[in-house]
Structures are given as structure tokens and as C-alpha cells.
PDB file of N, CA and C in Angstrom:
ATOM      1  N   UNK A   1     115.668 121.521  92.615  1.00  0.00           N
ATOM      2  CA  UNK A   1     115.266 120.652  91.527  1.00  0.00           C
ATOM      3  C   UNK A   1     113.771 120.761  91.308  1.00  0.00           C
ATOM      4  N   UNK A   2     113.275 121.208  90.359  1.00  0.00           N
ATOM      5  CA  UNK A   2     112.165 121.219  89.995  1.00  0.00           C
ATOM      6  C   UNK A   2     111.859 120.037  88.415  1.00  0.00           C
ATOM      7  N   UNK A   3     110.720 119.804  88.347  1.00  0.00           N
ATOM      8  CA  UNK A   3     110.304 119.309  87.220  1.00  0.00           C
ATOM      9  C   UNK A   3     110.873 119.507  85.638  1.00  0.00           C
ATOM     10  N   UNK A   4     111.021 121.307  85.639  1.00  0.00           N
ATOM     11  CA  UNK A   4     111.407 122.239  84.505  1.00  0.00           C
ATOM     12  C   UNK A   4     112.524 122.112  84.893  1.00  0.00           C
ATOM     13  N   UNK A   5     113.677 121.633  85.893  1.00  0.00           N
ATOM     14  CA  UNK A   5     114.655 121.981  85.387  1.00  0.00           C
ATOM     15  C   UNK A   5     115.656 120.274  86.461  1.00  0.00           C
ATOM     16  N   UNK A   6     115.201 119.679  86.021  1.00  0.00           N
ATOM     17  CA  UNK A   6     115.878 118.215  86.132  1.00  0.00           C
ATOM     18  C   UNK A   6     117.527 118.282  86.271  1.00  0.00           C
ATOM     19  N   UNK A   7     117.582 117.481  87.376  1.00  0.00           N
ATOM     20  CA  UNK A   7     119.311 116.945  87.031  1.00  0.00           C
ATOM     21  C   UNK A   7     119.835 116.631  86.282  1.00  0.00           C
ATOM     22  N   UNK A   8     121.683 117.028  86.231  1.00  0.00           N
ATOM     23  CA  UNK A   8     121.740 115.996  85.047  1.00  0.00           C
ATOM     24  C   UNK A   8     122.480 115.413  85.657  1.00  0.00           C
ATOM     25  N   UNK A   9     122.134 113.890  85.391  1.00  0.00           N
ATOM     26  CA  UNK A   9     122.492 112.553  85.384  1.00  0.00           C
ATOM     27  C   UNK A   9     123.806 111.847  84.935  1.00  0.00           C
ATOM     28  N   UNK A  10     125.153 112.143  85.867  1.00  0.00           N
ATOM     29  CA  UNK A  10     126.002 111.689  84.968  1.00  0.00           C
ATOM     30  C   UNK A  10     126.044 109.931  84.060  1.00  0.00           C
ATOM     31  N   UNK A  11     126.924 110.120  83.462  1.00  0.00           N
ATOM     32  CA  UNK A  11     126.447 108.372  82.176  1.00  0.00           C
ATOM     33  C   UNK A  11     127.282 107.582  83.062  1.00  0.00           C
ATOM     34  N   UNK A  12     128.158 107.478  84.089  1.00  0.00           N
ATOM     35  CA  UNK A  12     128.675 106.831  84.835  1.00  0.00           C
ATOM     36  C   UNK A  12     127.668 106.302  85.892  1.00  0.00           C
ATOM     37  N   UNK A  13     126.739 107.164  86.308  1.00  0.00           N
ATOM     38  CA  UNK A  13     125.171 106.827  86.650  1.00  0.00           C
ATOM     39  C   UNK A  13     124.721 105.204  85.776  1.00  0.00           C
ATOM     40  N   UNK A  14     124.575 105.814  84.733  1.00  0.00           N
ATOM     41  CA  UNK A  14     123.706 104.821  83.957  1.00  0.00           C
ATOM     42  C   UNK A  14     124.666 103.517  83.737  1.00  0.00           C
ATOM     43  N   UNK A  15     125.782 103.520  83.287  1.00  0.00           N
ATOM     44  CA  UNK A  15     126.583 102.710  83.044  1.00  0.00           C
ATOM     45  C   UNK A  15     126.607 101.704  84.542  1.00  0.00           C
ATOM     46  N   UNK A  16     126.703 102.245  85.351  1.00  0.00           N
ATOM     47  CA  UNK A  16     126.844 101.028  86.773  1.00  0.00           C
ATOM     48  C   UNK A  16     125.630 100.777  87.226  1.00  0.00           C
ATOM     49  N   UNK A  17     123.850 100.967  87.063  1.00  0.00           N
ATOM     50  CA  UNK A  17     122.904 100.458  86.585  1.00  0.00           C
ATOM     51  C   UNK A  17     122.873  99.745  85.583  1.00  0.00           C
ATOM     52  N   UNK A  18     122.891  99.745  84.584  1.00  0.00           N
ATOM     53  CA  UNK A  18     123.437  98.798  83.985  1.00  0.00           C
ATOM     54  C   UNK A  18     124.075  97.260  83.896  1.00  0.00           C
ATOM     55  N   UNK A  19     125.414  98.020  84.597  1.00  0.00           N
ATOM     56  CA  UNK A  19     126.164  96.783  84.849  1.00  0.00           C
ATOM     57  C   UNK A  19     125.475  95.766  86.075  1.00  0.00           C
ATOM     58  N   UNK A  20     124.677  96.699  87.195  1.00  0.00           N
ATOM     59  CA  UNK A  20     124.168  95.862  88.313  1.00  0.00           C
ATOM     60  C   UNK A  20     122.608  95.008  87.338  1.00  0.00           C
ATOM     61  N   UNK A  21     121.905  95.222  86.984  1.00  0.00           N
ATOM     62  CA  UNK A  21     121.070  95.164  86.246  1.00  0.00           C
ATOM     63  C   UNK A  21     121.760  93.879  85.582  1.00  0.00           C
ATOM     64  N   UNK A  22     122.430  93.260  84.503  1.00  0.00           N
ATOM     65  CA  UNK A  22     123.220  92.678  84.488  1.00  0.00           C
ATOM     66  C   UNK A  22     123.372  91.807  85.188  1.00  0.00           C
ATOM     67  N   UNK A  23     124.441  92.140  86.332  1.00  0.00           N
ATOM     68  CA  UNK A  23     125.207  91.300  87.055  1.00  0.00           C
ATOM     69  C   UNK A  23     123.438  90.648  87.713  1.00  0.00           C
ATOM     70  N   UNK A  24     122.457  91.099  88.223  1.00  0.00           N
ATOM     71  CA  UNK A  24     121.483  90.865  89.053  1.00  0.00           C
ATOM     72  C   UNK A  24     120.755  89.641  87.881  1.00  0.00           C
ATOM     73  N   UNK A  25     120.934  89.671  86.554  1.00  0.00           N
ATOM     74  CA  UNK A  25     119.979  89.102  85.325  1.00  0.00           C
ATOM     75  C   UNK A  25     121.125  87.712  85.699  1.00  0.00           C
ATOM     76  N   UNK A  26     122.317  87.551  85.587  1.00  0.00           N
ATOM     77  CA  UNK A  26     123.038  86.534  85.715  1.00  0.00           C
ATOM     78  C   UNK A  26     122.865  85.847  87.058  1.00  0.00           C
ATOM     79  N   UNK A  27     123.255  86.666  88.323  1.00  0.00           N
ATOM     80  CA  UNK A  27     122.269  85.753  89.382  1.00  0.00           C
ATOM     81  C   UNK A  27     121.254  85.112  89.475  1.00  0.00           C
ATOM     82  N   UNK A  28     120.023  85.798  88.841  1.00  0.00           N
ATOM     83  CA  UNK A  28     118.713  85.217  88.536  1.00  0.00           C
ATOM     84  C   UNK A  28     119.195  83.236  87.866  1.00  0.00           C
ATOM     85  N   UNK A  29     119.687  83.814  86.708  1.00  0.00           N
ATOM     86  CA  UNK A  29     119.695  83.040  85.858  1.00  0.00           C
ATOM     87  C   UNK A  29     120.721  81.422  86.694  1.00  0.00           C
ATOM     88  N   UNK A  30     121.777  82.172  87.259  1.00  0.00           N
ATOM     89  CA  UNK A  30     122.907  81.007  87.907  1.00  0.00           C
ATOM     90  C   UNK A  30     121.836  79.981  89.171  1.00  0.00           C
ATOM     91  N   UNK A  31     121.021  80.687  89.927  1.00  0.00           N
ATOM     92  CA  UNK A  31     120.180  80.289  90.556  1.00  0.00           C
ATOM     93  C   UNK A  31     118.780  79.857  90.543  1.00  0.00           C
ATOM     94  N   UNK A  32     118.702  79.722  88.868  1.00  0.00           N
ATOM     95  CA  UNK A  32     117.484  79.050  88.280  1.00  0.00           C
ATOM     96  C   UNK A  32     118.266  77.722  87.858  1.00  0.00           C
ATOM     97  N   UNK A  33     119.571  77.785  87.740  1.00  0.00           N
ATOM     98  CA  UNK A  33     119.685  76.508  87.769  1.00  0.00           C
ATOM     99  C   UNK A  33     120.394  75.165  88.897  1.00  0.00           C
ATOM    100  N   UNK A  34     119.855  76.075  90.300  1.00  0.00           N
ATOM    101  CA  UNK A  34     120.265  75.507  91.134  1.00  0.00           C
ATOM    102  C   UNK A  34     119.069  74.542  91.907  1.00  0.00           C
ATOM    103  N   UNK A  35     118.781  73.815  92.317  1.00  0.00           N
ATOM    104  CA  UNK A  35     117.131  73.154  92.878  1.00  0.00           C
ATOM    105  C   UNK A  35     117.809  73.606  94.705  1.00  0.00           C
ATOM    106  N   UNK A  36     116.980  74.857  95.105  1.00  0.00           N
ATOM    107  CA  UNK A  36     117.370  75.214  96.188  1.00  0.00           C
ATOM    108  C   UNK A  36     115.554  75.445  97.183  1.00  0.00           C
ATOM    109  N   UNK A  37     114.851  74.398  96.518  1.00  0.00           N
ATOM    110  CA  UNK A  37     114.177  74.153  97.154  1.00  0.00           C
ATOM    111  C   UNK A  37     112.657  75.125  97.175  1.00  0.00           C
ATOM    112  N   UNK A  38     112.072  75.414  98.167  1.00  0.00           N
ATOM    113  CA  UNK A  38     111.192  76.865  98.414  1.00  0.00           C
ATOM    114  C   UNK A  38     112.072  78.058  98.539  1.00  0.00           C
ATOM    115  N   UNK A  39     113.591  78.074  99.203  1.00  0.00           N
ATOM    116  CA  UNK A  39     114.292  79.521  98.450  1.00  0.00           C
ATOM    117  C   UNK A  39     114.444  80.013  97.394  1.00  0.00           C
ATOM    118  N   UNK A  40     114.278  79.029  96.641  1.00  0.00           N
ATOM    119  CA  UNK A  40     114.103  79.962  95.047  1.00  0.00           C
ATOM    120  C   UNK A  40     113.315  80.584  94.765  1.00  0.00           C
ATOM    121  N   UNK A  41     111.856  80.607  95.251  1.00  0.00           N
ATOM    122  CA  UNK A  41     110.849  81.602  95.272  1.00  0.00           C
ATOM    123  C   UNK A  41     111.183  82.698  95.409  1.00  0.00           C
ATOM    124  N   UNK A  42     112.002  82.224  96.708  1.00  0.00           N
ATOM    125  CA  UNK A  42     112.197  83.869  97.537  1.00  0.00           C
ATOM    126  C   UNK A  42     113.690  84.464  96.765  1.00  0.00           C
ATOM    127  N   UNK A  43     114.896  83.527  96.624  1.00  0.00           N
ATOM    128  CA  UNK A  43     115.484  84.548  95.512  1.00  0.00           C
ATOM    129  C   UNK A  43     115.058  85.134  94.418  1.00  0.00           C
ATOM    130  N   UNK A  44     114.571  84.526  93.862  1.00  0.00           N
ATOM    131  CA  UNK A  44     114.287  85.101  92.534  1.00  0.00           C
ATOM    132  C   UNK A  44     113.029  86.452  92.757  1.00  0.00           C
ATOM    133  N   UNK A  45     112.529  86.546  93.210  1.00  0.00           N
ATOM    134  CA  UNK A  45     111.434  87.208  93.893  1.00  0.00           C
ATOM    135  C   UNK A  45     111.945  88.380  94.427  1.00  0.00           C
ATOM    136  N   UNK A  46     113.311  88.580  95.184  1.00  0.00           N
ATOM    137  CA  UNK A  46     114.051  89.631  95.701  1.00  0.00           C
ATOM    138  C   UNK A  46     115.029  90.244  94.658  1.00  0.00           C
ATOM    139  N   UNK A  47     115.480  89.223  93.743  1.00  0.00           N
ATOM    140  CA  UNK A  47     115.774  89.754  92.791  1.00  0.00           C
ATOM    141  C   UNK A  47     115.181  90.817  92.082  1.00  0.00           C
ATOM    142  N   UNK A  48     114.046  89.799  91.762  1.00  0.00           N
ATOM    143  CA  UNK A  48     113.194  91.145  90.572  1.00  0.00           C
ATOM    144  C   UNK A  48     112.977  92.017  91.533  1.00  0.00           C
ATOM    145  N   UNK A  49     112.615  92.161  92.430  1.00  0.00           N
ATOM    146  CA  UNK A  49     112.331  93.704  93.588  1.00  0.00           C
ATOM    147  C   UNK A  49     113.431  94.318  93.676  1.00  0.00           C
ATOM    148  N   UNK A  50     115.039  93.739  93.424  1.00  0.00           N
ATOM    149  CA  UNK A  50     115.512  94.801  93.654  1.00  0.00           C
ATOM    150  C   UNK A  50     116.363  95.745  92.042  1.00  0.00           C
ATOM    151  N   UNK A  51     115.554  94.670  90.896  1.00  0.00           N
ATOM    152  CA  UNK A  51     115.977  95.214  89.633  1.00  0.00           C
ATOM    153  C   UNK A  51     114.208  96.673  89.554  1.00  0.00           C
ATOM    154  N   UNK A  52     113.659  95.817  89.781  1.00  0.00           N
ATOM    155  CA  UNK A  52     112.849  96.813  89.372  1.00  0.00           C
ATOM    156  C   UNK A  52     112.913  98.273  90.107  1.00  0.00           C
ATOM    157  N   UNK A  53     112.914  97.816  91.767  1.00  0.00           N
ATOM    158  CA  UNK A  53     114.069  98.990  92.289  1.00  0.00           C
ATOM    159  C   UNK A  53     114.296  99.903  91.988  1.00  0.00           C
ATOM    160  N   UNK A  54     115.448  99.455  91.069  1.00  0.00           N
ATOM    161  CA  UNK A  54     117.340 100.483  90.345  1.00  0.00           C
ATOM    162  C   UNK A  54     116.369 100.892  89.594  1.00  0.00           C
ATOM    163  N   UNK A  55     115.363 100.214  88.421  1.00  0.00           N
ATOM    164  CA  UNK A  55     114.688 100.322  87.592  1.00  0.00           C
ATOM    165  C   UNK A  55     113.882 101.953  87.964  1.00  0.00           C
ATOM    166  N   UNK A  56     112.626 101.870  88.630  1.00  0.00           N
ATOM    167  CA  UNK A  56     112.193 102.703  89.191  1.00  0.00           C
ATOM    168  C   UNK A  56     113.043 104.182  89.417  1.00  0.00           C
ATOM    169  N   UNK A  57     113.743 103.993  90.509  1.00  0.00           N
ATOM    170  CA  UNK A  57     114.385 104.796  91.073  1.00  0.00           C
ATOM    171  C   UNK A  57     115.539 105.914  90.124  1.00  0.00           C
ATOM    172  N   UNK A  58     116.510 105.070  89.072  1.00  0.00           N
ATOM    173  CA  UNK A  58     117.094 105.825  88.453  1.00  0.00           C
ATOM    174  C   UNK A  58     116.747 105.961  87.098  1.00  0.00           C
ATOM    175  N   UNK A  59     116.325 104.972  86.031  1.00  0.00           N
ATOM    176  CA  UNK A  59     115.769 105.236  84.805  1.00  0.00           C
ATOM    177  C   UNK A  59     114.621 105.432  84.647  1.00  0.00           C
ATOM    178  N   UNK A  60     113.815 105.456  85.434  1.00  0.00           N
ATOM    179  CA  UNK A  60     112.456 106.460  85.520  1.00  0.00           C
ATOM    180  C   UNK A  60     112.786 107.425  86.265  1.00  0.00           C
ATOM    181  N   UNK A  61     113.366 108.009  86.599  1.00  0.00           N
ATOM    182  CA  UNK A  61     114.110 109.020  87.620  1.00  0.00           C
ATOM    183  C   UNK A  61     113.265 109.674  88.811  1.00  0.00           C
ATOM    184  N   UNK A  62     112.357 108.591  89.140  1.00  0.00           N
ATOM    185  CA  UNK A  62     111.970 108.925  90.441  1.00  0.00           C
ATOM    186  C   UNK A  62     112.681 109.834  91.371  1.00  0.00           C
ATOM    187  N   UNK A  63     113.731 108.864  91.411  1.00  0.00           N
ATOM    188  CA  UNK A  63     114.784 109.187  92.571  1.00  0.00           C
ATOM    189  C   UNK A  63     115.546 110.705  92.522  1.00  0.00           C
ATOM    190  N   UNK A  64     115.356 111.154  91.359  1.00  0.00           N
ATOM    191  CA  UNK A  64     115.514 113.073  90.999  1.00  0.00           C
ATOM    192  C   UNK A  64     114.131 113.395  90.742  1.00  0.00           C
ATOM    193  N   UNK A  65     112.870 113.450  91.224  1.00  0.00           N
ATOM    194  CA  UNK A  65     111.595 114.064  90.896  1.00  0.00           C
ATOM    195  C   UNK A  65     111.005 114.276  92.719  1.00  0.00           C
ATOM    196  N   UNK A  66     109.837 115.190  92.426  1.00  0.00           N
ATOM    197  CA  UNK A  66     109.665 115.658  93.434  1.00  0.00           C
ATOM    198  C   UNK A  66     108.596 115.045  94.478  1.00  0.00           C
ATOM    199  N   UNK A  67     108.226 114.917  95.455  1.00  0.00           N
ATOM    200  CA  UNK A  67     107.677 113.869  96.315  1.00  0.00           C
ATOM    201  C   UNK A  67     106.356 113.574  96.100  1.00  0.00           C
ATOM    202  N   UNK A  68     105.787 114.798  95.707  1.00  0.00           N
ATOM    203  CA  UNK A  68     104.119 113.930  94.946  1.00  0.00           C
ATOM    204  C   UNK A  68     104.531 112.654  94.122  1.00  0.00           C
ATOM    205  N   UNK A  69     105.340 112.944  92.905  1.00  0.00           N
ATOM    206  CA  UNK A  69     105.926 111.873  91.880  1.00  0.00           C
ATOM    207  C   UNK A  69     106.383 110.235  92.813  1.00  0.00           C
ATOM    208  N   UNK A  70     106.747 110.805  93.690  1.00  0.00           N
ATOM    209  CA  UNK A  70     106.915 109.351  94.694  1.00  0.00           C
ATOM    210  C   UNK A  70     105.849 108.839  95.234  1.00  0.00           C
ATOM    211  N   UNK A  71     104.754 109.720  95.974  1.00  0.00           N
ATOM    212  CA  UNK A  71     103.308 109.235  95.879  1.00  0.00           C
ATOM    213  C   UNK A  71     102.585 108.607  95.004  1.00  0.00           C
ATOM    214  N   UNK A  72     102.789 109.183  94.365  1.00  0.00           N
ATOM    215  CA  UNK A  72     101.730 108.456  93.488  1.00  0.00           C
ATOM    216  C   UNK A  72     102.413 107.032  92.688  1.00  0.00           C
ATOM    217  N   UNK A  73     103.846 107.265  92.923  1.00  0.00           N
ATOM    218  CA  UNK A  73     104.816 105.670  92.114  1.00  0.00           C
ATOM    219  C   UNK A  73     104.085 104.869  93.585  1.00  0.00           C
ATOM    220  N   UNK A  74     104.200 104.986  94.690  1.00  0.00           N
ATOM    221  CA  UNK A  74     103.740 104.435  96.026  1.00  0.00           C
ATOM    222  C   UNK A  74     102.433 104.077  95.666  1.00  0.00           C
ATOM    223  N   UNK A  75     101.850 104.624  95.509  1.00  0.00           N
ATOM    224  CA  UNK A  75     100.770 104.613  95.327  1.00  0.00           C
ATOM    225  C   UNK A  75      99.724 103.592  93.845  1.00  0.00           C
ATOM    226  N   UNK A  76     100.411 103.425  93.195  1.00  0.00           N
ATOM    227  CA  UNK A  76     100.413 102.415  92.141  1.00  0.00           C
ATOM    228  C   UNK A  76     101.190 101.672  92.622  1.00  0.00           C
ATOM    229  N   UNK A  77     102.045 101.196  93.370  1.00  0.00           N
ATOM    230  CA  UNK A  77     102.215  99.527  93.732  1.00  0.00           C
ATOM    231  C   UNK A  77     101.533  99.430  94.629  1.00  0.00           C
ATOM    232  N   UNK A  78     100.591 100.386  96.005  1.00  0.00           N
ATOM    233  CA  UNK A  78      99.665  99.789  96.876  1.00  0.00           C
ATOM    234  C   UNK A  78      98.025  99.392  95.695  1.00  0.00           C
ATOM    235  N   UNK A  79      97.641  99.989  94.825  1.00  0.00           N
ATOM    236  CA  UNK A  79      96.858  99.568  94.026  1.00  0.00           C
ATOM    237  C   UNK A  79      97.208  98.159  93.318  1.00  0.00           C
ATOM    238  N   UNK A  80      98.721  98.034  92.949  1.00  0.00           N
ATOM    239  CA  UNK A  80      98.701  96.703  92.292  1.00  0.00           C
ATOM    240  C   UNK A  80      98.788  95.319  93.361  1.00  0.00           C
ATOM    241  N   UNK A  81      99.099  95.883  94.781  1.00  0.00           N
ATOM    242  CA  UNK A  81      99.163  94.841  95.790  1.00  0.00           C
ATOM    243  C   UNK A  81      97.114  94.518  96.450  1.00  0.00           C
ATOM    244  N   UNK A  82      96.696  95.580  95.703  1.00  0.00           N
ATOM    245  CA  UNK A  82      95.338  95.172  96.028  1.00  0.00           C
ATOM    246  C   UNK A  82      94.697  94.689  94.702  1.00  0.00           C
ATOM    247  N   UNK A  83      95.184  94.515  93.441  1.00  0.00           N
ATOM    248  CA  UNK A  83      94.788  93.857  92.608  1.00  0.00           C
ATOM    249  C   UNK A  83      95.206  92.501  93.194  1.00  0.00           C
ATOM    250  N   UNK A  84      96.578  91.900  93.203  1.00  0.00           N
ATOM    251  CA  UNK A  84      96.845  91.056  93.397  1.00  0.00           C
ATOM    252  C   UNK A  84      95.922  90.033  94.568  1.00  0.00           C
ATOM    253  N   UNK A  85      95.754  91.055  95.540  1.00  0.00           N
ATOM    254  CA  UNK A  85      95.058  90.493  96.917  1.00  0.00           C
ATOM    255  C   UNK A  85      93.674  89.940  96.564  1.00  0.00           C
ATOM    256  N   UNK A  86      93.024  90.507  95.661  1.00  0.00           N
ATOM    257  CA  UNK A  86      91.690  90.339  95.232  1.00  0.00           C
ATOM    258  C   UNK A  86      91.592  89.118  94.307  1.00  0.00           C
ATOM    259  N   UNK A  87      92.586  89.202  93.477  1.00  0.00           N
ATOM    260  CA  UNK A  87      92.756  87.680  92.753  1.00  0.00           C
ATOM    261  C   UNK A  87      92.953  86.726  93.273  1.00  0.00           C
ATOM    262  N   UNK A  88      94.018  86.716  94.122  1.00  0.00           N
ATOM    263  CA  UNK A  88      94.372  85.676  95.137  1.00  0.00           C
ATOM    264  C   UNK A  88      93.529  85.023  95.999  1.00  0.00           C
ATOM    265  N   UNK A  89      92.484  86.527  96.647  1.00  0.00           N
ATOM    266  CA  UNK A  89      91.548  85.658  97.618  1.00  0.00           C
ATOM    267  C   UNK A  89      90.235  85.004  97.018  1.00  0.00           C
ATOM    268  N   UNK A  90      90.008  85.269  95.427  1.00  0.00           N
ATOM    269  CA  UNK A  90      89.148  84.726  95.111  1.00  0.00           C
ATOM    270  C   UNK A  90      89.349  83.120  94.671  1.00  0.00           C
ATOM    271  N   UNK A  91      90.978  82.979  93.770  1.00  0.00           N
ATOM    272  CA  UNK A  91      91.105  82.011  93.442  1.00  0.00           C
ATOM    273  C   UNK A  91      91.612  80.972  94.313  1.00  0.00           C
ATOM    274  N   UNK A  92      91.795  81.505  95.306  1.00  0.00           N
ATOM    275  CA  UNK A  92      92.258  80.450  96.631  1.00  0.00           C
ATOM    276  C   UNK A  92      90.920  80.174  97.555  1.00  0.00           C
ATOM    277  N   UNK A  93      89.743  80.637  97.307  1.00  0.00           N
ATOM    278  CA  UNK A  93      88.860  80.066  98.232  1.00  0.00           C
ATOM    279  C   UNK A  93      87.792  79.612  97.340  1.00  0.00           C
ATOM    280  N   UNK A  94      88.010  79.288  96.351  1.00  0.00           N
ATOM    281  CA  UNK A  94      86.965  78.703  94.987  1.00  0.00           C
ATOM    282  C   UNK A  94      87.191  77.093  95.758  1.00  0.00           C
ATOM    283  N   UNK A  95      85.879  76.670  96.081  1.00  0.00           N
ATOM    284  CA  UNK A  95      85.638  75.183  96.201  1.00  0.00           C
ATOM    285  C   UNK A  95      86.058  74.257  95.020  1.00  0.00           C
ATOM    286  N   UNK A  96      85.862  72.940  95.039  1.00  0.00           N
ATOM    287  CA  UNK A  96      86.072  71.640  94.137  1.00  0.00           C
ATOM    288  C   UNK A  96      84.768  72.300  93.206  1.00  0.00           C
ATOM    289  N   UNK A  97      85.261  71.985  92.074  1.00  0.00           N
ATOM    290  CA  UNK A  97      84.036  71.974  91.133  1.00  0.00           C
ATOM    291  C   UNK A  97      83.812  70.654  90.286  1.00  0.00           C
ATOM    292  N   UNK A  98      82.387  69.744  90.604  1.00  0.00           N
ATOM    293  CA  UNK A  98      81.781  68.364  90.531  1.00  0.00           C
ATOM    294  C   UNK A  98      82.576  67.545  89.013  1.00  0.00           C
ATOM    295  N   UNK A  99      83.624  67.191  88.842  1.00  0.00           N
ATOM    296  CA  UNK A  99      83.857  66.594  87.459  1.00  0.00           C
ATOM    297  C   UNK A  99      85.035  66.691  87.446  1.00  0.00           C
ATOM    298  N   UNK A 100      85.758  67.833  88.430  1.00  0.00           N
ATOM    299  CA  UNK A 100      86.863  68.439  87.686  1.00  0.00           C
ATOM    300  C   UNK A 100      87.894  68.292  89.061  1.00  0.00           C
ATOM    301  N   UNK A 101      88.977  68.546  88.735  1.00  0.00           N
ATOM    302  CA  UNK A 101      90.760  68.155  90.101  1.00  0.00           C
ATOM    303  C   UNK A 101      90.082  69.089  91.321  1.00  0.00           C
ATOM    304  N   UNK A 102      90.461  67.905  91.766  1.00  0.00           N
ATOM    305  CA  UNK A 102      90.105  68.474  93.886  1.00  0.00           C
ATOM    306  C   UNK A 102      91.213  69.488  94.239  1.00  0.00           C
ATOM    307  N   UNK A 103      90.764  70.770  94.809  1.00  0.00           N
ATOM    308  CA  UNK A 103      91.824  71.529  95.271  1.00  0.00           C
ATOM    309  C   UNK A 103      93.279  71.643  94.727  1.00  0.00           C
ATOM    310  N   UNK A 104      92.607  72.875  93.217  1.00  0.00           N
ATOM    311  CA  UNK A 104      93.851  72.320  92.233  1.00  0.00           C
ATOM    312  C   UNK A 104      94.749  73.645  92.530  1.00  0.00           C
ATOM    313  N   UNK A 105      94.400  74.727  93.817  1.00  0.00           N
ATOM    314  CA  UNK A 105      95.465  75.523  94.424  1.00  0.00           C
ATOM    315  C   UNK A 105      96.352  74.973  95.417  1.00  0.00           C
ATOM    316  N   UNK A 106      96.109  73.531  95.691  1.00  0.00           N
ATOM    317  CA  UNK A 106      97.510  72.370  96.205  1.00  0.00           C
ATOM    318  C   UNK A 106      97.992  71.933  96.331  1.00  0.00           C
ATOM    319  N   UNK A 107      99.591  72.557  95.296  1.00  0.00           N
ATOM    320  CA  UNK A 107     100.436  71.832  94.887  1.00  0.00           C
ATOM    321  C   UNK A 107     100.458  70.513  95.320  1.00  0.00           C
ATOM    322  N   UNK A 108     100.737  69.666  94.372  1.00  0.00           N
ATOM    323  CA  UNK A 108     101.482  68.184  94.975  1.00  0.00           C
ATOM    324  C   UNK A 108     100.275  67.484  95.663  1.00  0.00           C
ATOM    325  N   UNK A 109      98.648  67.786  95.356  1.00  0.00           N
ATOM    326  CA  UNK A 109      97.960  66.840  96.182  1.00  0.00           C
ATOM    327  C   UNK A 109      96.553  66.359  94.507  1.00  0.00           C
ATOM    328  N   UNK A 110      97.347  66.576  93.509  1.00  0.00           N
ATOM    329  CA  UNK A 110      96.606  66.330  92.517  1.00  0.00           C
ATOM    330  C   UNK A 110      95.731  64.505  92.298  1.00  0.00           C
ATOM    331  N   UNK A 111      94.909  64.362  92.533  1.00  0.00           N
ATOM    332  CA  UNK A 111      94.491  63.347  92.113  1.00  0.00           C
ATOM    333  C   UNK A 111      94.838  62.530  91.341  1.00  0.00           C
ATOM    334  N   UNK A 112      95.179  60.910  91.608  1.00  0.00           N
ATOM    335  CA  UNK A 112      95.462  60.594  89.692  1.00  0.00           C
ATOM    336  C   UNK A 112      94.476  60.186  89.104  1.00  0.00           C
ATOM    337  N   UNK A 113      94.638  59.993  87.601  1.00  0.00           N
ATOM    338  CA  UNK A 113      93.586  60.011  86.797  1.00  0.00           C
ATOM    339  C   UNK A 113      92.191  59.048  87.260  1.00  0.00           C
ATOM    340  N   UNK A 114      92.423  58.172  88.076  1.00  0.00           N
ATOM    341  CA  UNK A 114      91.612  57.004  88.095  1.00  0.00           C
ATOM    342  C   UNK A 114      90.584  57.725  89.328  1.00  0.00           C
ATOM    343  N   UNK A 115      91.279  58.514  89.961  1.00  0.00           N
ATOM    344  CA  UNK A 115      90.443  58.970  90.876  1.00  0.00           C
ATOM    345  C   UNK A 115      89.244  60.536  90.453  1.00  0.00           C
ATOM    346  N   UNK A 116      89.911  60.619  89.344  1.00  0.00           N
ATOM    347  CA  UNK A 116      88.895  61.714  88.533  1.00  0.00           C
ATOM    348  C   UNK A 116      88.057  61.172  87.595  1.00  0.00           C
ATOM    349  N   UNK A 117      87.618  60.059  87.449  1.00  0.00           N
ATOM    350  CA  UNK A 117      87.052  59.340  86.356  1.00  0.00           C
ATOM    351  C   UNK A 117      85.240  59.706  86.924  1.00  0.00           C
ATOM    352  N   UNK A 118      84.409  60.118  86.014  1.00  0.00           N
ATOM    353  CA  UNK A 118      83.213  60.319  86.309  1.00  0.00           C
ATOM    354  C   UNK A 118      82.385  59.662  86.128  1.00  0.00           C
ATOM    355  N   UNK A 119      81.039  59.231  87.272  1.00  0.00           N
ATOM    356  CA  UNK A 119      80.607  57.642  86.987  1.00  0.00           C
ATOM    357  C   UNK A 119      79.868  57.569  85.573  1.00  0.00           C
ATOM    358  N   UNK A 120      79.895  56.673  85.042  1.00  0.00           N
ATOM    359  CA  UNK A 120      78.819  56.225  83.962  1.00  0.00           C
ATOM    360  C   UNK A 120      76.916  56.172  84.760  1.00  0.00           C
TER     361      UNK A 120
END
């Protein structure tokens, strides 16, 4: 298998991507309307990792291309896990700023209004 001369892909391929793709969009969805607490993070979260996955792997056809092509797909999600890291550690260690909600990266510890009121 080279570049110039690609697999071919039977449509029974695509058709049961598809259907999982699908079936995976309806899980999402059946379990957004369940209140399952802090696991819903994590389902829904494994979900999309494993649509994007199928995604990746067979309709970008990674998964028939040759191993540089996998490097460098590797290689753009370790770049986007260091975008992410860089955002994260900035906006999670930003102090109170004088006027404005105390430690507004913690959930559920929001001030109420009376306690944000600024003196005269």
C-alpha cells in the first residue's frame, strides 16, 4: 500500500461506521438525559474519543496510510494536548481580581450577590 495506490475500501466498511457513529450519537444523547452525576463527564468524554476514533482512523483513512501519516496525526493531538495544557494552567492559577467573583474556576463556591457588593 502506498500513497499512489490506496485501498479500496469496501461500502460495507463505511456503512457499519456509520451505523456505530450513530448508534454512539444516540448514547451520547440517552445519557445526557440521565443526571449520573461527575460520570457524565467521563461518558460523554469517551464517547467523543471513541467517535472521533472511527472518525480518524477510517474516514480520514489513517488506518490505510503509511506510518509517517500516523506521526504526524500523533503528533497534532500531542500539540493540541499542549495547547490545552497551557490554557488550563494559565486560567486555573489566575488569582481573585479586586471587584469581581472569588475563585470563579470553583464550581459551586460562587459568592452571592451581597457578598460582591463594592464599598461606597
Amino acid at each position: 500500500m502506498t500513497p499512489l495506490n490506496p485501498p479500496i475500501v469496501p461500502r460495507k466498511t463505511y456503512v457499519g461506521i456509520w451505523v456505530v457513529l450513530l448508534l454512539l450519537l444516540l448514547l451520547n444523547w440517552g445519557l445526557a438525559q440521565l443526571n449520573l452525576g461527575p460520570f457524565n463527564l467521563v461518558a460523554t468524554l469517551a464517547i467523543a474519543f471513541a467517535q472521533m476514533l472511527l472518525m480518524v482512523l477510517y474516514l480520514m483513512h489513517v488506518r490505510y496510510n503509511t506510518p509517517l501519516t500516523r506521526i504526524f496525526v500523533a503528533a497534532g493531538f500531542v500539540w493540541l494536548l499542549i495547547m490545552v495544557d497551557l490554557t488550563l494552567s494559565d486560567y486555573l492559577t489566575r488569582g481573585a481580581v479586586p471587584g469581581m467573583l472569588r475563585k470563579t474556576w470553583e464550581h459551586g463556591v460562587w459568592p452571592s450577590p451581597a457578598d460582591n457588593q463594592l464599598p461606597h
